[in-house]
PDB file of N, CA and C in Angstrom:
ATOM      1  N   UNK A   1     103.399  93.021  78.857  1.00  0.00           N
ATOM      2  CA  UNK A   1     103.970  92.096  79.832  1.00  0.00           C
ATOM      3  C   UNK A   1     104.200  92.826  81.159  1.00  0.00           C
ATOM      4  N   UNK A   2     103.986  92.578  82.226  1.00  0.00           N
ATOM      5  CA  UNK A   2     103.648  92.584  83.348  1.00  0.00           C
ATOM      6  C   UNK A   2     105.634  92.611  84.326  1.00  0.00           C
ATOM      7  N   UNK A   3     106.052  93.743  84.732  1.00  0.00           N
ATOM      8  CA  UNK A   3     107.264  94.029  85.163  1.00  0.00           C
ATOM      9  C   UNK A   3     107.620  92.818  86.150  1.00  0.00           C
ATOM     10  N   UNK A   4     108.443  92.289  86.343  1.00  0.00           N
ATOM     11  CA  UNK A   4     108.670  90.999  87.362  1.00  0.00           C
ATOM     12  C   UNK A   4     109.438  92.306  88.531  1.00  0.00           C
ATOM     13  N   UNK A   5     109.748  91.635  89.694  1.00  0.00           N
ATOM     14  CA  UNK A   5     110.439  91.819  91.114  1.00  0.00           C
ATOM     15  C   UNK A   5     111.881  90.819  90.857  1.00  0.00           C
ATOM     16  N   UNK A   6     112.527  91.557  90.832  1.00  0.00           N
ATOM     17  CA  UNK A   6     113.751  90.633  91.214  1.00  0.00           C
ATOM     18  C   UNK A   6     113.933  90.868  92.710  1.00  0.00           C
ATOM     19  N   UNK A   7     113.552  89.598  93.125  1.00  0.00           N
ATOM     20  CA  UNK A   7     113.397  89.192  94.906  1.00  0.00           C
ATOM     21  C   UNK A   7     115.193  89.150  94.900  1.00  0.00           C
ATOM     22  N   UNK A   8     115.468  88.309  93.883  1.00  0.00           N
ATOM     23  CA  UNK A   8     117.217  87.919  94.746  1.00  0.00           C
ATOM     24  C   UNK A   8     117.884  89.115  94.919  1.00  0.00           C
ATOM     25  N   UNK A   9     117.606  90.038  93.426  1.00  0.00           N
ATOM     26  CA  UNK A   9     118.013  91.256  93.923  1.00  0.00           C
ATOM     27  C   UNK A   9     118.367  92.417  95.159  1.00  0.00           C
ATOM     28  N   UNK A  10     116.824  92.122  95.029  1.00  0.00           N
ATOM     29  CA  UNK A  10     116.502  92.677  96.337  1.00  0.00           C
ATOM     30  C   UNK A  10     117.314  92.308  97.516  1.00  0.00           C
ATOM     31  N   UNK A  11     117.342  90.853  98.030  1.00  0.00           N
ATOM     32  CA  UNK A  11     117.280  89.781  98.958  1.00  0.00           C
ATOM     33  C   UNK A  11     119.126  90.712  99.099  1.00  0.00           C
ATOM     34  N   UNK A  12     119.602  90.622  97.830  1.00  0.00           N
ATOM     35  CA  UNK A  12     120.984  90.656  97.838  1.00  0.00           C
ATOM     36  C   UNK A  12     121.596  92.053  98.549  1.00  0.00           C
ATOM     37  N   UNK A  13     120.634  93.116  98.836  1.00  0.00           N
ATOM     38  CA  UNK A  13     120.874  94.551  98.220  1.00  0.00           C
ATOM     39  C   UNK A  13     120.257  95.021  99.813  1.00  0.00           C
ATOM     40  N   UNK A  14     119.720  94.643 100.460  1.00  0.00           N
ATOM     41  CA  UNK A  14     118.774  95.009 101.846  1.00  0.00           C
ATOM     42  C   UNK A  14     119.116  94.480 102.751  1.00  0.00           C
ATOM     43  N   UNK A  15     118.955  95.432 103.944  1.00  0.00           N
ATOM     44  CA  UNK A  15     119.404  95.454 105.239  1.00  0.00           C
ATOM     45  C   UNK A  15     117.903  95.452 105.952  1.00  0.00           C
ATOM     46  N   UNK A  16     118.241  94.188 107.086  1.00  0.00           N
ATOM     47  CA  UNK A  16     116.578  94.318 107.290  1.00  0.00           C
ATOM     48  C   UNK A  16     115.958  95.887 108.403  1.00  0.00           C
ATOM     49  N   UNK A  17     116.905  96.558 108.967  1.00  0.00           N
ATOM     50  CA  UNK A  17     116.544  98.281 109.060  1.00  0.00           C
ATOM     51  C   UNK A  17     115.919  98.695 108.101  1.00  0.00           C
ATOM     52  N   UNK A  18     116.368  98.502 106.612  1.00  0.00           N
ATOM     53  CA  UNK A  18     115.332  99.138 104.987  1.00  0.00           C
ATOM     54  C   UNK A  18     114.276  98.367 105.169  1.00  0.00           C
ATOM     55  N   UNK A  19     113.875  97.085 105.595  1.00  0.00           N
ATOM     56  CA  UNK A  19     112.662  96.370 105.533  1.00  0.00           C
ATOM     57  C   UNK A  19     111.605  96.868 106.366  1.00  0.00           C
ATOM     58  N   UNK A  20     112.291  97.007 108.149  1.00  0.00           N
ATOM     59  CA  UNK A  20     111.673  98.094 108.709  1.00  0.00           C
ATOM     60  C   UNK A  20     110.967  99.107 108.401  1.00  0.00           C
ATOM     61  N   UNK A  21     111.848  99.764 107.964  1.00  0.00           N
ATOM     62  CA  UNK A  21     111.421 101.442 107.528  1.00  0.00           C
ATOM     63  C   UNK A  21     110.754 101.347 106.338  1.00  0.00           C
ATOM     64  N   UNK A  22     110.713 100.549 105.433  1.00  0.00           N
ATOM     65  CA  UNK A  22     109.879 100.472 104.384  1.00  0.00           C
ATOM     66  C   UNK A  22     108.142  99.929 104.986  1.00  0.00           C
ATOM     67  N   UNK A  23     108.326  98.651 105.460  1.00  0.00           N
ATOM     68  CA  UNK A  23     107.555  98.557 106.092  1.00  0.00           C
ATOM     69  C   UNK A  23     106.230  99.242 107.329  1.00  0.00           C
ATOM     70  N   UNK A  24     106.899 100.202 107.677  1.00  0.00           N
ATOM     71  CA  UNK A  24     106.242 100.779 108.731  1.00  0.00           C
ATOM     72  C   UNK A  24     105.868 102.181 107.893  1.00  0.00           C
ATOM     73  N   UNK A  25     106.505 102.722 106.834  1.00  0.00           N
ATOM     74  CA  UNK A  25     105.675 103.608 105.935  1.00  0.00           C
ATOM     75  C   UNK A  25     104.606 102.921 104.949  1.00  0.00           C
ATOM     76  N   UNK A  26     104.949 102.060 104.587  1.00  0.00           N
ATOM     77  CA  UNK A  26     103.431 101.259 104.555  1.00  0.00           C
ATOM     78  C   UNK A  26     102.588 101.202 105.183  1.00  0.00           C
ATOM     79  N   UNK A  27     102.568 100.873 106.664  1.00  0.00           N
ATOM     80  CA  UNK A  27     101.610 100.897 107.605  1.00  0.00           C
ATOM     81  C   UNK A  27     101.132 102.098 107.588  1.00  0.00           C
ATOM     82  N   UNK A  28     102.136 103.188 107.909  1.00  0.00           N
ATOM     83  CA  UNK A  28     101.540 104.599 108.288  1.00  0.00           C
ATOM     84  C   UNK A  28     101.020 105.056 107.414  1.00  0.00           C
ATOM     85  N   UNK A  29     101.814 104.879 106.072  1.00  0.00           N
ATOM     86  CA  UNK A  29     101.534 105.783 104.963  1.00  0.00           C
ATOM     87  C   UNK A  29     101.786 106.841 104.586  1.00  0.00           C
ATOM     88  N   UNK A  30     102.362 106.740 105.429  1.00  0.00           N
ATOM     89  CA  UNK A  30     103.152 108.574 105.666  1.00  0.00           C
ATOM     90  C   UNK A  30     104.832 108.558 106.367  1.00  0.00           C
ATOM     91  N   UNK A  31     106.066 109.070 105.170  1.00  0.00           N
ATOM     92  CA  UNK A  31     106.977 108.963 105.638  1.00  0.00           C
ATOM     93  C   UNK A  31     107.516 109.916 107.082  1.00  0.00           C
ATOM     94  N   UNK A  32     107.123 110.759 107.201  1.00  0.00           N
ATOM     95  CA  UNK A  32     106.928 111.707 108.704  1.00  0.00           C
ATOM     96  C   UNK A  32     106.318 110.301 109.412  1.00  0.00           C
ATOM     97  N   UNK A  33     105.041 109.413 110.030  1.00  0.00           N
ATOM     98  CA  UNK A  33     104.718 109.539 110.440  1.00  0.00           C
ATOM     99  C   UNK A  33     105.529 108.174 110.845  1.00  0.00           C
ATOM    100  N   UNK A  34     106.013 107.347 109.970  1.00  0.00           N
ATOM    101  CA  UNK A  34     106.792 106.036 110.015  1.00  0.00           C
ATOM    102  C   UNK A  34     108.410 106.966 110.755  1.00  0.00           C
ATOM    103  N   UNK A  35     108.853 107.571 110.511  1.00  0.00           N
ATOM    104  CA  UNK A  35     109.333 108.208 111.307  1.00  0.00           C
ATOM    105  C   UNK A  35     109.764 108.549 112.885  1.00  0.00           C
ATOM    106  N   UNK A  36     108.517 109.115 112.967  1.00  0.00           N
ATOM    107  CA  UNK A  36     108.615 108.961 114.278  1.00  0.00           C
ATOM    108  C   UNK A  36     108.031 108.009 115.511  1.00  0.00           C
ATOM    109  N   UNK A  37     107.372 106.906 114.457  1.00  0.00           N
ATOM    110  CA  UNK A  37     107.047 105.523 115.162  1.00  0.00           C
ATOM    111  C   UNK A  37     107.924 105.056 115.560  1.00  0.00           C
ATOM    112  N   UNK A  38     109.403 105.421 114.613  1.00  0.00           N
ATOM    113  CA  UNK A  38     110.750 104.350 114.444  1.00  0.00           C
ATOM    114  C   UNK A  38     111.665 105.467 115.191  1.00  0.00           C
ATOM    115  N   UNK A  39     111.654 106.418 115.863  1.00  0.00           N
ATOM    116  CA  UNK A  39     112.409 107.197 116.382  1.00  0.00           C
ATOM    117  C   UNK A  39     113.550 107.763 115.482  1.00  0.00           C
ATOM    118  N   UNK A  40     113.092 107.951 114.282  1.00  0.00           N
ATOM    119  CA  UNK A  40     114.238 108.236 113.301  1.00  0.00           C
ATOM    120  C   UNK A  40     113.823 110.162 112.449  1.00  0.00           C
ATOM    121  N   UNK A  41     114.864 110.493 111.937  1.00  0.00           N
ATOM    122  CA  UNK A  41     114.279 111.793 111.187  1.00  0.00           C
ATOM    123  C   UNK A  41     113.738 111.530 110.218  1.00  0.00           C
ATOM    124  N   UNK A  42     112.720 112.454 109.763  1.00  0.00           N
ATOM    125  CA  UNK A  42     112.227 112.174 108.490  1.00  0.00           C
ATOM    126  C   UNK A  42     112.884 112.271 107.335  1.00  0.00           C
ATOM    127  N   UNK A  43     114.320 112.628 107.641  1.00  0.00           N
ATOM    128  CA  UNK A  43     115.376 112.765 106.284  1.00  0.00           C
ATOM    129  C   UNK A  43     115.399 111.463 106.467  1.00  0.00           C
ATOM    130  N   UNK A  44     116.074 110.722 107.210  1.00  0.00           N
ATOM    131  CA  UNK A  44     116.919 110.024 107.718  1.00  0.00           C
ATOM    132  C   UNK A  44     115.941 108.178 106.635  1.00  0.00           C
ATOM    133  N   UNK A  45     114.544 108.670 107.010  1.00  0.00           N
ATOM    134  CA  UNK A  45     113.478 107.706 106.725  1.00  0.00           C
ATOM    135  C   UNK A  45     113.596 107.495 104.779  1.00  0.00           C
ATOM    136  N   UNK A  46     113.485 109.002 104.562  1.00  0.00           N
ATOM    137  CA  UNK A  46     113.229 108.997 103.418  1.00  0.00           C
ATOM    138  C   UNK A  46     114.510 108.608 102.329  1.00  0.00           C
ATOM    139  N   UNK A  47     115.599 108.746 102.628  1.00  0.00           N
ATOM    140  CA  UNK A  47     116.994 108.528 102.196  1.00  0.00           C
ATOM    141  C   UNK A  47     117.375 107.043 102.621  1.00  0.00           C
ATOM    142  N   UNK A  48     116.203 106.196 103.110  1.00  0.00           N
ATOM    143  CA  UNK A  48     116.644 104.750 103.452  1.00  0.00           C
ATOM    144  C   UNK A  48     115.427 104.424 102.541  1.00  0.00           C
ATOM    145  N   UNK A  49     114.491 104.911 102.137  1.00  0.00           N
ATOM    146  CA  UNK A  49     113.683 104.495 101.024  1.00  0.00           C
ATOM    147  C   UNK A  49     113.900 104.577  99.367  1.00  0.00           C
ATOM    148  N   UNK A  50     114.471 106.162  99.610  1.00  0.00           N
ATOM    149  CA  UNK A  50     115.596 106.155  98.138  1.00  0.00           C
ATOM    150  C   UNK A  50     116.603 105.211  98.079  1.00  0.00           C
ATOM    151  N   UNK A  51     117.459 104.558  98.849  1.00  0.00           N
ATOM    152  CA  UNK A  51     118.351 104.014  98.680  1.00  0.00           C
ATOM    153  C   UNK A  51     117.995 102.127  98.371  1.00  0.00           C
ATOM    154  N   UNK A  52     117.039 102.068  99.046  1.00  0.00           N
ATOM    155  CA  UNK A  52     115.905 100.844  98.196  1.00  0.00           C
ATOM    156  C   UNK A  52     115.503 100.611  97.267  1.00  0.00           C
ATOM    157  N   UNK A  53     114.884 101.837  96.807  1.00  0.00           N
ATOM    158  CA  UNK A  53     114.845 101.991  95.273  1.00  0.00           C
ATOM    159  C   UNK A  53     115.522 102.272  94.530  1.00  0.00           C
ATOM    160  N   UNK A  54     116.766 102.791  94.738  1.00  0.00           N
ATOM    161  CA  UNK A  54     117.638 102.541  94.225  1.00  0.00           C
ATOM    162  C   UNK A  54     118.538 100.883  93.437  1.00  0.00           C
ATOM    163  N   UNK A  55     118.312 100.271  94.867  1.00  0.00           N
ATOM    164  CA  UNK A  55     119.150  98.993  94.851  1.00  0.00           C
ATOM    165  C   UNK A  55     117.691  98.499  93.528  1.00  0.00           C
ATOM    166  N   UNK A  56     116.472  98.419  93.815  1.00  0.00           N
ATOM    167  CA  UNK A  56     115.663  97.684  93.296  1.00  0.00           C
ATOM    168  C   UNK A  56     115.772  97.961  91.810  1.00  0.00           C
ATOM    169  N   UNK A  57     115.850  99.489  91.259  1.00  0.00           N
ATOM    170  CA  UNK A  57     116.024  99.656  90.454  1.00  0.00           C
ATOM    171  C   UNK A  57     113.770 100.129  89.624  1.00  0.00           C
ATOM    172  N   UNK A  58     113.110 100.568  90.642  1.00  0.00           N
ATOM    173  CA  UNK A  58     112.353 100.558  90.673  1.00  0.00           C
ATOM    174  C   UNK A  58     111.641 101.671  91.425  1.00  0.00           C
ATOM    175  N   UNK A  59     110.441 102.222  91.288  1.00  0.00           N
ATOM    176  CA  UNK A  59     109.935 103.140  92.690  1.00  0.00           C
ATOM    177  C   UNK A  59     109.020 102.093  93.374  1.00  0.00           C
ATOM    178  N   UNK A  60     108.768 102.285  94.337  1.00  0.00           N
ATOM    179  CA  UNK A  60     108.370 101.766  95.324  1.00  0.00           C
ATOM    180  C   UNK A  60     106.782 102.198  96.145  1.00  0.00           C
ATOM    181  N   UNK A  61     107.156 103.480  96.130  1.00  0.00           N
ATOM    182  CA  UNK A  61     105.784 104.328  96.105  1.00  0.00           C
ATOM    183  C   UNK A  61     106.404 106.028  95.898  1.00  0.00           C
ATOM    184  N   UNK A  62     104.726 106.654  95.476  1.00  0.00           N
ATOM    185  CA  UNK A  62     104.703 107.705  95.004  1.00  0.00           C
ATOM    186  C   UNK A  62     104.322 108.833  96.211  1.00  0.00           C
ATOM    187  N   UNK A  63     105.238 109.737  96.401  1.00  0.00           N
ATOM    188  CA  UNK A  63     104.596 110.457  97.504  1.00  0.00           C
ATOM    189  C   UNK A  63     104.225 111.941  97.241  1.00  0.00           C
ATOM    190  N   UNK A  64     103.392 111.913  98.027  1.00  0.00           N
ATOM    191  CA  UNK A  64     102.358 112.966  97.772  1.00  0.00           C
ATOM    192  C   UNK A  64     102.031 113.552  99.307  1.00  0.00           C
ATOM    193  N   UNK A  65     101.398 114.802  98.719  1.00  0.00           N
ATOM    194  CA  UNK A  65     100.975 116.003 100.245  1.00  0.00           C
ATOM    195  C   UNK A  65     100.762 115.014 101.033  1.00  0.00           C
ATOM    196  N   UNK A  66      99.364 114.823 101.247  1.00  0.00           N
ATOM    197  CA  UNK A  66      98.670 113.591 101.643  1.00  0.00           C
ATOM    198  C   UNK A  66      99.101 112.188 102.625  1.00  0.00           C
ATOM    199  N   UNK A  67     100.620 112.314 101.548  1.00  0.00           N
ATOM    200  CA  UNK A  67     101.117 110.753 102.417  1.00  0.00           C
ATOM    201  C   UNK A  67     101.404 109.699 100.890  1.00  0.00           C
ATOM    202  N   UNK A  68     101.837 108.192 101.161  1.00  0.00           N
ATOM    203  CA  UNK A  68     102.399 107.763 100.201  1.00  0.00           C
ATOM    204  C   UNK A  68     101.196 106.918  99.529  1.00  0.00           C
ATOM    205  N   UNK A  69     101.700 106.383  98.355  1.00  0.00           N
ATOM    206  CA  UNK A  69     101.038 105.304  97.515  1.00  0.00           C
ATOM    207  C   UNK A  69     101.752 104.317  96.909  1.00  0.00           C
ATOM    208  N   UNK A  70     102.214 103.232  97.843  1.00  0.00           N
ATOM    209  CA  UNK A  70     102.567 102.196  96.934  1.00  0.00           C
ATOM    210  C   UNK A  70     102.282 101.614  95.014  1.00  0.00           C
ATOM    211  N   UNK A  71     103.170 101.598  94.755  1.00  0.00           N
ATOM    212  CA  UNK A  71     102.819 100.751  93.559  1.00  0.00           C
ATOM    213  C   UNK A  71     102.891  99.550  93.487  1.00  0.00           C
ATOM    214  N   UNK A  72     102.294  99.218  92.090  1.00  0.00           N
ATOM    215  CA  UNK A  72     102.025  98.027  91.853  1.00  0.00           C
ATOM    216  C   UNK A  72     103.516  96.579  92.386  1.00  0.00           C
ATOM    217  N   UNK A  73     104.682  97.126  91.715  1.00  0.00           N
ATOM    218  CA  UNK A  73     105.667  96.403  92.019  1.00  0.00           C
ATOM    219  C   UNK A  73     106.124  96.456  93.717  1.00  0.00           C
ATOM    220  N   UNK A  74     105.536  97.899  94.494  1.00  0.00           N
ATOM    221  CA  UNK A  74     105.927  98.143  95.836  1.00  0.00           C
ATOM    222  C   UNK A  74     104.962  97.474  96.024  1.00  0.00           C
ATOM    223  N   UNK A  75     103.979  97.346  96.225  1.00  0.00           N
ATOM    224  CA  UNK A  75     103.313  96.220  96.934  1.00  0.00           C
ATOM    225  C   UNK A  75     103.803  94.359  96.653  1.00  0.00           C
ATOM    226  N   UNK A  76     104.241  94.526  95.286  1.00  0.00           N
ATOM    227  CA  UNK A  76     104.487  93.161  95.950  1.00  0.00           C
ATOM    228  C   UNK A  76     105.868  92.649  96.414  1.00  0.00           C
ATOM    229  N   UNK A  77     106.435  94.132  96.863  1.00  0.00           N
ATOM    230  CA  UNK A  77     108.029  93.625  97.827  1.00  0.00           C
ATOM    231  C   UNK A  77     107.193  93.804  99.086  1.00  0.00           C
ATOM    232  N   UNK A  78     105.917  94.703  99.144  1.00  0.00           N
ATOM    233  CA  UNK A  78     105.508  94.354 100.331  1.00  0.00           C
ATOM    234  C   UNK A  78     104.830  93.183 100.604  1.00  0.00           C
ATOM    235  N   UNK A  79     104.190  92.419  99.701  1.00  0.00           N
ATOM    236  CA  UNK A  79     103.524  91.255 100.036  1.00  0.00           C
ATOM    237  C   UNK A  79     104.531  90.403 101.089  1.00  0.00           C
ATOM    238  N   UNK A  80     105.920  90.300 100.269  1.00  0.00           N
ATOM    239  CA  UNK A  80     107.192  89.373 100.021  1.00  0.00           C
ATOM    240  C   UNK A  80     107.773  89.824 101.726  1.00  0.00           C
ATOM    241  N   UNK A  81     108.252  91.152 102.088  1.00  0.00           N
ATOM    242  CA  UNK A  81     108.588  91.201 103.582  1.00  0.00           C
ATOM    243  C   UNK A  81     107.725  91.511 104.663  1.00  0.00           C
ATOM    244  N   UNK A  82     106.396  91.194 104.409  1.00  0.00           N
ATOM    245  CA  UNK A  82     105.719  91.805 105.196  1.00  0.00           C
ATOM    246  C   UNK A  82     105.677  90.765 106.679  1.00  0.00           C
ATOM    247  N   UNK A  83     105.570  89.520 105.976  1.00  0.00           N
ATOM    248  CA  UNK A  83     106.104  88.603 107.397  1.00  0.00           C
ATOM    249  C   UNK A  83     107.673  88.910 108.250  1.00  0.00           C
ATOM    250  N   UNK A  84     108.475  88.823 107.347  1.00  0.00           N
ATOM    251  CA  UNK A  84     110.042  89.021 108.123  1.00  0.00           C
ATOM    252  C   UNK A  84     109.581  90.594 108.990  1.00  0.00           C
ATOM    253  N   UNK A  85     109.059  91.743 108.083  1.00  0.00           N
ATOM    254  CA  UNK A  85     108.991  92.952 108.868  1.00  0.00           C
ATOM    255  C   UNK A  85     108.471  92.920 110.080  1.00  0.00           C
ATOM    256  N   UNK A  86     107.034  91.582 110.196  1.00  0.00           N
ATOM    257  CA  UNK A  86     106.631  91.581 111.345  1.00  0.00           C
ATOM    258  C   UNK A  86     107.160  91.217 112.363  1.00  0.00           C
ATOM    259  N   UNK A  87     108.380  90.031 112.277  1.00  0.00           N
ATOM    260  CA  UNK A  87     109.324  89.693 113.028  1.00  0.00           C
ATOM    261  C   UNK A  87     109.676  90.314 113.541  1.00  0.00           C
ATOM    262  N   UNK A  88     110.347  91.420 112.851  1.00  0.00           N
ATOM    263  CA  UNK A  88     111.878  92.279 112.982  1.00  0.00           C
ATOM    264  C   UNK A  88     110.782  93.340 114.346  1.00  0.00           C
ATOM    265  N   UNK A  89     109.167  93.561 113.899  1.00  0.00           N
ATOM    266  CA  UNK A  89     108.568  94.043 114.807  1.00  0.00           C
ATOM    267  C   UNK A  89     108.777  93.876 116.441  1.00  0.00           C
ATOM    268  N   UNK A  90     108.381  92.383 116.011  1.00  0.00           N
ATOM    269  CA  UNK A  90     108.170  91.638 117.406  1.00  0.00           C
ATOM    270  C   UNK A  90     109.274  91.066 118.042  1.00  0.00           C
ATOM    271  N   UNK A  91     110.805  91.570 118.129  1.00  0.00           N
ATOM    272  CA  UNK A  91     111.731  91.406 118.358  1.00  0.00           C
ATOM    273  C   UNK A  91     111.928  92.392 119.721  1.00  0.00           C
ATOM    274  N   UNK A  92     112.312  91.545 120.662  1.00  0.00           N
ATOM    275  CA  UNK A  92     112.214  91.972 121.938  1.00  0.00           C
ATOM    276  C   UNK A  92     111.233  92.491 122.592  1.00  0.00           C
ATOM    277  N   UNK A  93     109.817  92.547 121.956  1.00  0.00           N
ATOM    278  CA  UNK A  93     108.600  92.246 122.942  1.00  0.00           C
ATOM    279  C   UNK A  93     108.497  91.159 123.911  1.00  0.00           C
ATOM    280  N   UNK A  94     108.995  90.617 123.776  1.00  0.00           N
ATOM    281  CA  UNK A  94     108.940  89.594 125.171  1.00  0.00           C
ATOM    282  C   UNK A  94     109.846  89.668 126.292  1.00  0.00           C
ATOM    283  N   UNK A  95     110.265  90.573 126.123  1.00  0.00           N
ATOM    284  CA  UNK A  95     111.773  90.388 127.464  1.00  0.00           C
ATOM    285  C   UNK A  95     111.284  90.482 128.810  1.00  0.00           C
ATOM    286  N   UNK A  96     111.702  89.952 129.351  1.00  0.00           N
ATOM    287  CA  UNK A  96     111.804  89.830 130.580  1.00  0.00           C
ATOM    288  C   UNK A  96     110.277  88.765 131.068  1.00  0.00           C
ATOM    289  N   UNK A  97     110.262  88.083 130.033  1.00  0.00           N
ATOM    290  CA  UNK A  97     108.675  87.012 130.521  1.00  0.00           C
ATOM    291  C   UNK A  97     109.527  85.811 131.204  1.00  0.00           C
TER     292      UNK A  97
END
């Protein structure tokens, strides 16, 4: 049987900053490199990803020399915020139009 996502969990347990930063090491793939996209330390990145997986009760991705690898269940919290993350992106790109 196939592990479920507890979304409410989640939903209940996250700050959308963790959605961010989760999000944008997805993109990069690399917690250094999500990092300093987000102007943050790379402690700082990686201790807001433990603390996700924590709440989830789950890993999220596996990291390596290389850079990260989502898993199966991390991808589909990424499926799930990948719209809100884009939001939270595009939040104050427009100022001053």
């Amino acid at each position: 049987m196939k592990n479920q996502v507890d979304f409410e969990l989640i939903k209940s347990r996250t700050s959308l900053r963790q959605i961010e930063v989760l999000y944008m090491v997805y993109e990069t793939k690399s917690i250094s490199e999500a990092a300093a996209k987000l102007n943050m330390t790379t402690a700082n990145v990686s201790r807001m990803c433990t603390r996700f997986e924590e709440n989830c009760n789950f890993a999220v991705f596996i990291s390596r020399r290389k850079g990260v690898r989502f898993t199966e269940m991390g991808m589909d919290v990424i499926s799930k915020i990948a719209p809100l993350a884009n939001c939270i992106g595009n939040l104050g790109k427009n100022e001053g139009v």
